[in-house]
Protein backbone atom coordinates (compact mmCIF):
# COMPACT_ATOMS: atom_id res chain seq x y z
CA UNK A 1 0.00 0.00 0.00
CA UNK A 2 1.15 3.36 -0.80
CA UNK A 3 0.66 6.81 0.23
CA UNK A 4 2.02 8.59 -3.01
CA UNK A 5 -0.49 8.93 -5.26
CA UNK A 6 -1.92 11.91 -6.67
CA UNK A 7 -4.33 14.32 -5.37
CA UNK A 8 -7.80 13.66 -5.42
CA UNK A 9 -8.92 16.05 -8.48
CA UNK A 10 -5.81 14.28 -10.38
CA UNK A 11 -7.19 10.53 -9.12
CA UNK A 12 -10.57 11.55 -10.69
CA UNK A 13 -8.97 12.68 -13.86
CA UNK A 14 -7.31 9.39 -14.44
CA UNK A 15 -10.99 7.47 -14.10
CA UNK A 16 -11.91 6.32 -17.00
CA UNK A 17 -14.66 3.79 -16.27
CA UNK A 18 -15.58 4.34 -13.23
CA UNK A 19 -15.38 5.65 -9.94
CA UNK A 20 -17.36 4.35 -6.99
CA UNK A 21 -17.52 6.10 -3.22
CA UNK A 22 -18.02 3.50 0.16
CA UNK A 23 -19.23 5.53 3.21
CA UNK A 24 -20.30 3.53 6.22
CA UNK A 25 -19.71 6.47 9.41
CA UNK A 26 -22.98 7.45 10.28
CA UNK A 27 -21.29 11.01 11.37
CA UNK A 28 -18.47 12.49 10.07
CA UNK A 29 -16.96 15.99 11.19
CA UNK A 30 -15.00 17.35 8.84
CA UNK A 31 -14.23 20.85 9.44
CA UNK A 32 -15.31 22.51 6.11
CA UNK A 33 -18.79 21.02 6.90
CA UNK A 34 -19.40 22.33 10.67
CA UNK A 35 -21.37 25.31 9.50
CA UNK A 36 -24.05 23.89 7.46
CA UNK A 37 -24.57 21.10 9.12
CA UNK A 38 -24.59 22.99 12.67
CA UNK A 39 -27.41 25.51 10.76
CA UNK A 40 -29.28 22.46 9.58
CA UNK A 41 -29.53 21.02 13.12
CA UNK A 42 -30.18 24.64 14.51
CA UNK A 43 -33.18 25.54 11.61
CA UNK A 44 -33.68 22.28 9.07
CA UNK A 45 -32.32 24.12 6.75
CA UNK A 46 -30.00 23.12 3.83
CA UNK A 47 -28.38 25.51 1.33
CA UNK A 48 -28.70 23.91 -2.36
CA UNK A 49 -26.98 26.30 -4.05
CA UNK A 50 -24.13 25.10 -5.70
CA UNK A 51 -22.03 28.22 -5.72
CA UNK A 52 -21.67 27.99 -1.88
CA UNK A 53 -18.95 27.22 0.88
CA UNK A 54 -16.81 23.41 -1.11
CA UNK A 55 -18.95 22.73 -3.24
CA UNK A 56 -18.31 24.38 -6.71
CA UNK A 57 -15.06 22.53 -6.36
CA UNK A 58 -16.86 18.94 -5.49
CA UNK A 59 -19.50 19.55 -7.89
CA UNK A 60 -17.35 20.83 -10.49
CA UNK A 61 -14.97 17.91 -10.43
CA UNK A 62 -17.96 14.89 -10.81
CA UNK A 63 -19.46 16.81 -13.88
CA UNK A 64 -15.88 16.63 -15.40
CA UNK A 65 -15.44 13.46 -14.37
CA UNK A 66 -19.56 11.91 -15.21
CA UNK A 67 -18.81 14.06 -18.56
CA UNK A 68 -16.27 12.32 -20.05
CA UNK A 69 -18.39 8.81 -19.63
CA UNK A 70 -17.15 8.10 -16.20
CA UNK A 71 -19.83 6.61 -14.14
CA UNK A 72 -19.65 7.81 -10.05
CA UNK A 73 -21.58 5.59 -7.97
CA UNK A 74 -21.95 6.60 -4.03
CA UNK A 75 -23.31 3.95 -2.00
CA UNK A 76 -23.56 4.75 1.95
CA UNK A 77 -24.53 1.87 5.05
CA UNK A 78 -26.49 3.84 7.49
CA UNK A 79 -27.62 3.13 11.09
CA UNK A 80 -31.91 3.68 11.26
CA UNK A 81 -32.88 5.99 12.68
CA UNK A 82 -30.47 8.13 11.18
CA UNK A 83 -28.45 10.68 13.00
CA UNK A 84 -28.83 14.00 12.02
CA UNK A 85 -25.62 14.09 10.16
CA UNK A 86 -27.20 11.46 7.94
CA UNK A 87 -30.59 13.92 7.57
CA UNK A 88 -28.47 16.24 6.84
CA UNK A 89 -26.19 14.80 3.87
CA UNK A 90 -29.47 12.89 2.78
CA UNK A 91 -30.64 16.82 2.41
CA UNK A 92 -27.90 17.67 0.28
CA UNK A 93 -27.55 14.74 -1.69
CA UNK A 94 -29.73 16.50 -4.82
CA UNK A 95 -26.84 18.49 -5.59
CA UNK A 96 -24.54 15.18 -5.95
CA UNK A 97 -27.11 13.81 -7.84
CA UNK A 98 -27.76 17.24 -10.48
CA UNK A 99 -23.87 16.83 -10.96
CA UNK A 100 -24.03 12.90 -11.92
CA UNK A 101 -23.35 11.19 -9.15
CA UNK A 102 -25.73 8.46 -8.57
CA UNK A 103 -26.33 7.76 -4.80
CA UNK A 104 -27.93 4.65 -2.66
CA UNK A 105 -28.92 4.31 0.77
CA UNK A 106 -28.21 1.03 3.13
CA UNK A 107 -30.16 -0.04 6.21
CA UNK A 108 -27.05 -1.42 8.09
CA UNK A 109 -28.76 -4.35 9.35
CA UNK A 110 -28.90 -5.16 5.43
CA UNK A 111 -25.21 -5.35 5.52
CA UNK A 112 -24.80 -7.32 8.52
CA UNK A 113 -23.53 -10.64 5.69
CA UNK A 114 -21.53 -8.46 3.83
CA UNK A 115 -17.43 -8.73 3.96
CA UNK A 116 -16.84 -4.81 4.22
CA UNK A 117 -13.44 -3.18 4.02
CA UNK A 118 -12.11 -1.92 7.69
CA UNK A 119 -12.85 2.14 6.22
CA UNK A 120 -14.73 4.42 3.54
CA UNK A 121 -13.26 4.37 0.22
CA UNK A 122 -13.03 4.63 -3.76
CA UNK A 123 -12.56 2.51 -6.22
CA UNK A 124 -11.45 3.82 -9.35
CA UNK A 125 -11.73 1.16 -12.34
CA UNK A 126 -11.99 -1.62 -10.39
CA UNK A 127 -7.73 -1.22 -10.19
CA UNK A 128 -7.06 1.23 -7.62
CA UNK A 129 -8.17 1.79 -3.84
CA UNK A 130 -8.28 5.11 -1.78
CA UNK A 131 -8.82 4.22 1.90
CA UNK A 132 -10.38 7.30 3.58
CA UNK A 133 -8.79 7.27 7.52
CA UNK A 134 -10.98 9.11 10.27
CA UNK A 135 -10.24 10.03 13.63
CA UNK A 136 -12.65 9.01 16.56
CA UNK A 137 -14.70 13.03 16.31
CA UNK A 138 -14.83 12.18 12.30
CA UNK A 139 -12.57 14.27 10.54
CA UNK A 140 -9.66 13.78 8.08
CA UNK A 141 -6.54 12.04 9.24
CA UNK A 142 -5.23 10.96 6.13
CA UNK A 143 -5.92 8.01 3.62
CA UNK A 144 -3.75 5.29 1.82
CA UNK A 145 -4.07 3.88 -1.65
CA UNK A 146 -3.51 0.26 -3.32
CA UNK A 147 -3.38 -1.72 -6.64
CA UNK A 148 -3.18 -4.74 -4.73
CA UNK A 149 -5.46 -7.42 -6.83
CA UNK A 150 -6.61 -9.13 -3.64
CA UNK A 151 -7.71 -6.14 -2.19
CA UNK A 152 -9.20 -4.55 -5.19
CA UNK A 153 -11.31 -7.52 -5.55
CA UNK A 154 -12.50 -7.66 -2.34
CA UNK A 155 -13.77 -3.64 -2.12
CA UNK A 156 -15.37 -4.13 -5.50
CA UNK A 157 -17.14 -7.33 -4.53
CA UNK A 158 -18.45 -5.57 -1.18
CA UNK A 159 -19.50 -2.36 -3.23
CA UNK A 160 -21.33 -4.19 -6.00
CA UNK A 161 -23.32 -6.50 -2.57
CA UNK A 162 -24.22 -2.94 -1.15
CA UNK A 163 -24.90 -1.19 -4.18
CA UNK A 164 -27.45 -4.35 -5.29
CA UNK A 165 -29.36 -3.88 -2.06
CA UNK A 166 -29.50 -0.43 -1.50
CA UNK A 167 -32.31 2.01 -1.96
CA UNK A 168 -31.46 4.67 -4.69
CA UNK A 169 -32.06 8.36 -3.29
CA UNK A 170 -34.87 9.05 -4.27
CA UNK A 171 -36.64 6.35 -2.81
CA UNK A 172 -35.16 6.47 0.55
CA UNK A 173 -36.37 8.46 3.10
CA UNK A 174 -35.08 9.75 6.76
């Protein structure tokens, strides 16, 4: 496994098939998010507009990416009842899905026979892994990459189980 690999604009530049996004936290805390998602607890509210705050970066990198035939699947296992950082992302989730992302929701106890990888990832063209690290609170602490066959294998097998059971978006409610 290696650390040196490019950044993640550059990783989604070199997809050329696909690119497919594991989350299974049911709360993150990333620092660039605290804001909206303490104003969405404080009011319900969500700001779609995608000129705000991240993401016209986000959003502009999965239309390039969904543009040149790329297809970016998001599939995320999620306790029930949600936690509010789950109503929260399910709130913003349009905006993934206006850029061409196509998202799913998972019931964890639906996932309870699946062989999951230890942390969230992508998997771009079934060759390469990006393992997303968290600390404890939920924000970034770093993330490690691999071509390893075995592993690929593995992560794309448990993607496709959770992918084939999960709800799509639109269906899902909180």
């Amino acid at each position: 496994m290696s650390q040196n690999a490019p950044d993640f604009a550059a990783l989604m530049r070199q997809a050329e098939h696909s690119a497919v996004h594991l989350e299974m936290r049911d709360t993150y805390g990333v620092g660039d998010e605290a804001e909206e998602f303490a104003e969405f607890k404080r009011t319900g509210h969500v700001d779609l507009d995608p000129t705000a705050r991240w993401w016209p970066e986000w959003l502009g990198i999965v239309r390039e990416t969904v543009g040149r035939g790329v297809v970016m699947r998001r599939a995320r296992i999620v306790s029930e009842p949600v936690t509010d950082y789950i109503k929260w992302e399910h709130a913003v989730t349009p905006m993934n899905i206006e850029a061409g992302e196509q998202v799913r929701w998972l019931p964890r106890r639906k996932a309870s026979d699946i062989a999951l990888p230890g942390n969230d990832l992508w998997l771009i063209d079934r060759r390469l892994v990006m393992f997303h690290w968290w600390t404890g609170d939920g924000d970034w602490a770093g993330h490690e990459f691999t071509e390893e066959p075995a592993v690929v294998k593995m992560v794309a097998d448990a993607f496709e189980t959770v992918w084939d059971r999960a709800t799509p978006h639109d269906q899902y409610t909180v």
